[in-house]
Structures are given as C-alpha cells and as structure tokens.
N, C-alpha and C. Protein backbone atom coordinates (compact mmCIF):
# COMPACT_ATOMS: atom_id res chain seq x y z
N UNK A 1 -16.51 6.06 1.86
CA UNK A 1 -15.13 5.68 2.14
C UNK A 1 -15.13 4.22 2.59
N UNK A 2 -14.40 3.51 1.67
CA UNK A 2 -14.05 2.18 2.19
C UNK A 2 -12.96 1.71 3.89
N UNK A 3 -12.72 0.82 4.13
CA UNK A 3 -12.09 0.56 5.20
C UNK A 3 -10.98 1.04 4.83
N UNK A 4 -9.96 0.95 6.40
CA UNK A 4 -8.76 1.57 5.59
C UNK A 4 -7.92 0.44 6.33
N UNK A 5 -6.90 -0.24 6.31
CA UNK A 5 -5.63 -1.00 6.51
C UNK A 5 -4.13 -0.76 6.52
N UNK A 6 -3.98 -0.05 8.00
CA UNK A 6 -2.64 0.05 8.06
C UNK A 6 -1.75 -0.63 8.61
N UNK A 7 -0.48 -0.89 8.23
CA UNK A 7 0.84 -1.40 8.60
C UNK A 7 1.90 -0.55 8.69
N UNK A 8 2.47 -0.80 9.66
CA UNK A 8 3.93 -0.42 9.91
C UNK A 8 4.98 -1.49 9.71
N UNK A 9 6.21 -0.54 8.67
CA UNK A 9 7.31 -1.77 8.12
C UNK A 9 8.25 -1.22 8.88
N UNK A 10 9.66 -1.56 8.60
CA UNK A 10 10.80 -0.53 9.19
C UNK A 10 11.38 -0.56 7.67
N UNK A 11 11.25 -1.13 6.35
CA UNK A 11 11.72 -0.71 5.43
C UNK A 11 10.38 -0.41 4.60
N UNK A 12 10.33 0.72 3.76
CA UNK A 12 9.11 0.73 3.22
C UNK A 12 9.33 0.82 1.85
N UNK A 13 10.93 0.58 1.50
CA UNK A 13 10.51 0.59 -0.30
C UNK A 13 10.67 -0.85 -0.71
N UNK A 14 11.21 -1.49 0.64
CA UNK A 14 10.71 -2.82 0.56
C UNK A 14 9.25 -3.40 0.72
N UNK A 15 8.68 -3.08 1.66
CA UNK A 15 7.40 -3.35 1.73
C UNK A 15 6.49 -3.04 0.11
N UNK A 16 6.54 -1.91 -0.06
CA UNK A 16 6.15 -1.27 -1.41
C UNK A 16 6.48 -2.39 -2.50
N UNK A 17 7.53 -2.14 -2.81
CA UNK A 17 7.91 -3.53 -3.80
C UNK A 17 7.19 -5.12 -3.47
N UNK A 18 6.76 -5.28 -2.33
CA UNK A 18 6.40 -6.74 -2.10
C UNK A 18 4.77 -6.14 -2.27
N UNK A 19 4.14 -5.16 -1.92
CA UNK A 19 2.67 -5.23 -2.00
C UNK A 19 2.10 -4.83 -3.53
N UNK A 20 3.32 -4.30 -3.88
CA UNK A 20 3.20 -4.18 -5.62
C UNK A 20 2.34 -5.31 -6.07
N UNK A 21 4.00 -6.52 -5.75
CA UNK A 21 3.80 -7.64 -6.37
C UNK A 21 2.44 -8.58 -6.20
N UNK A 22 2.38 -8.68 -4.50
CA UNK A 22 1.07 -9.62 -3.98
C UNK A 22 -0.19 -8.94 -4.58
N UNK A 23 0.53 -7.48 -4.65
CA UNK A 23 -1.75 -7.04 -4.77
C UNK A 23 -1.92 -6.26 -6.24
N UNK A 24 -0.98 -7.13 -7.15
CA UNK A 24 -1.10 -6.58 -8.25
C UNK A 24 -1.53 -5.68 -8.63
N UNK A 25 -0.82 -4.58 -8.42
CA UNK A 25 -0.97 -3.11 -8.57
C UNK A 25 -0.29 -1.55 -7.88
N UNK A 26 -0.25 -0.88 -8.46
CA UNK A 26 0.73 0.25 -8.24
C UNK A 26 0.18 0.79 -6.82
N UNK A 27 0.73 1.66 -5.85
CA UNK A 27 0.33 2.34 -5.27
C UNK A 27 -0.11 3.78 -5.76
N UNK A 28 -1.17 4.49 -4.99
CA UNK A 28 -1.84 5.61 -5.12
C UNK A 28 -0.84 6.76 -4.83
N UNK A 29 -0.08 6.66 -3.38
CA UNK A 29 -0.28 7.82 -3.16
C UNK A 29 1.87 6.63 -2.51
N UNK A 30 2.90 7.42 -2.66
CA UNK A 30 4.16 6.49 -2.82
C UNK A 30 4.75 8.04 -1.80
N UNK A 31 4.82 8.29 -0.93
CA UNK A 31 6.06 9.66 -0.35
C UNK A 31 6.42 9.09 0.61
N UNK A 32 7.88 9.81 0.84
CA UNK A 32 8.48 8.86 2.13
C UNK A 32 7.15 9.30 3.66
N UNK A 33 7.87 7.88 4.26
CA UNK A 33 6.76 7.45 5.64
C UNK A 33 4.81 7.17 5.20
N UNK A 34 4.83 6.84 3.83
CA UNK A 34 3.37 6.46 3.57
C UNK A 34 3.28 6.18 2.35
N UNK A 35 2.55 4.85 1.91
CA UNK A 35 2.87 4.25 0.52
C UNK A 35 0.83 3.65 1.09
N UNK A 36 0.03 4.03 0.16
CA UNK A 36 -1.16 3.79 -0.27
C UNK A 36 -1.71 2.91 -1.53
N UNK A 37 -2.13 1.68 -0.99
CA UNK A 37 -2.23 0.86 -2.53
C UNK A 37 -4.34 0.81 -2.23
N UNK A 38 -4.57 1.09 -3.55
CA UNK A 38 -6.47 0.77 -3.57
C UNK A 38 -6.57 -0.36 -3.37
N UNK A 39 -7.31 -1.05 -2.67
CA UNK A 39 -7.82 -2.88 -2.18
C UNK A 39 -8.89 -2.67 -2.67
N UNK A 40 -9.50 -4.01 -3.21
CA UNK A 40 -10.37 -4.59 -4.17
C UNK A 40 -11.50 -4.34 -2.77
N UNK A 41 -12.92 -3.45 -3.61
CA UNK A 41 -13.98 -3.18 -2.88
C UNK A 41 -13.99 -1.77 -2.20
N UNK A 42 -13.05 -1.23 -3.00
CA UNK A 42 -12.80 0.19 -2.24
C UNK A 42 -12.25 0.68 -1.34
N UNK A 43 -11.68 0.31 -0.16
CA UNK A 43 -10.41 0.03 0.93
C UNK A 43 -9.03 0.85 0.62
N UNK A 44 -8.41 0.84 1.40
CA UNK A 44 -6.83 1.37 0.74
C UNK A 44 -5.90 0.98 2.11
C-alpha cells in the first residue's frame, strides 16, 4: 500500500472537478463525503 493523502473541502464536486483537471485523471472511488484519485507511484 502506497501513502495515502487526505483533504478536507466543504465543496467536493468542486474539489473533484479541480483534481480531475490538475492530476489528470478520473477518480477511483467518486460517493458522496469521499472522492479517491490514484497518485503517480501508487498513493491515493
């Protein structure tokens, strides 16, 4: 298991939409209160 990196937003389909964009790529795992994107090196 890679590291893991969490944040707290107060909007999260905003957040979602912006980490789309910066980390070029979809999220894993998208349900309300938790949006999971894979980071380069195995991480999430």
């Amino acid at each position: 298991m890679g590291d893991l990196f969490i944040l707290y937003v107060s909007h999260q389909p905003r957040a979602r939409d912006f980490y789309a964009i910066a980390l070029n790529t979809a999220p894993t795992i998208d349900t309300p209160g938790m949006t999971e994107f894979p980071l380069p090196g195995g991480g999430s």
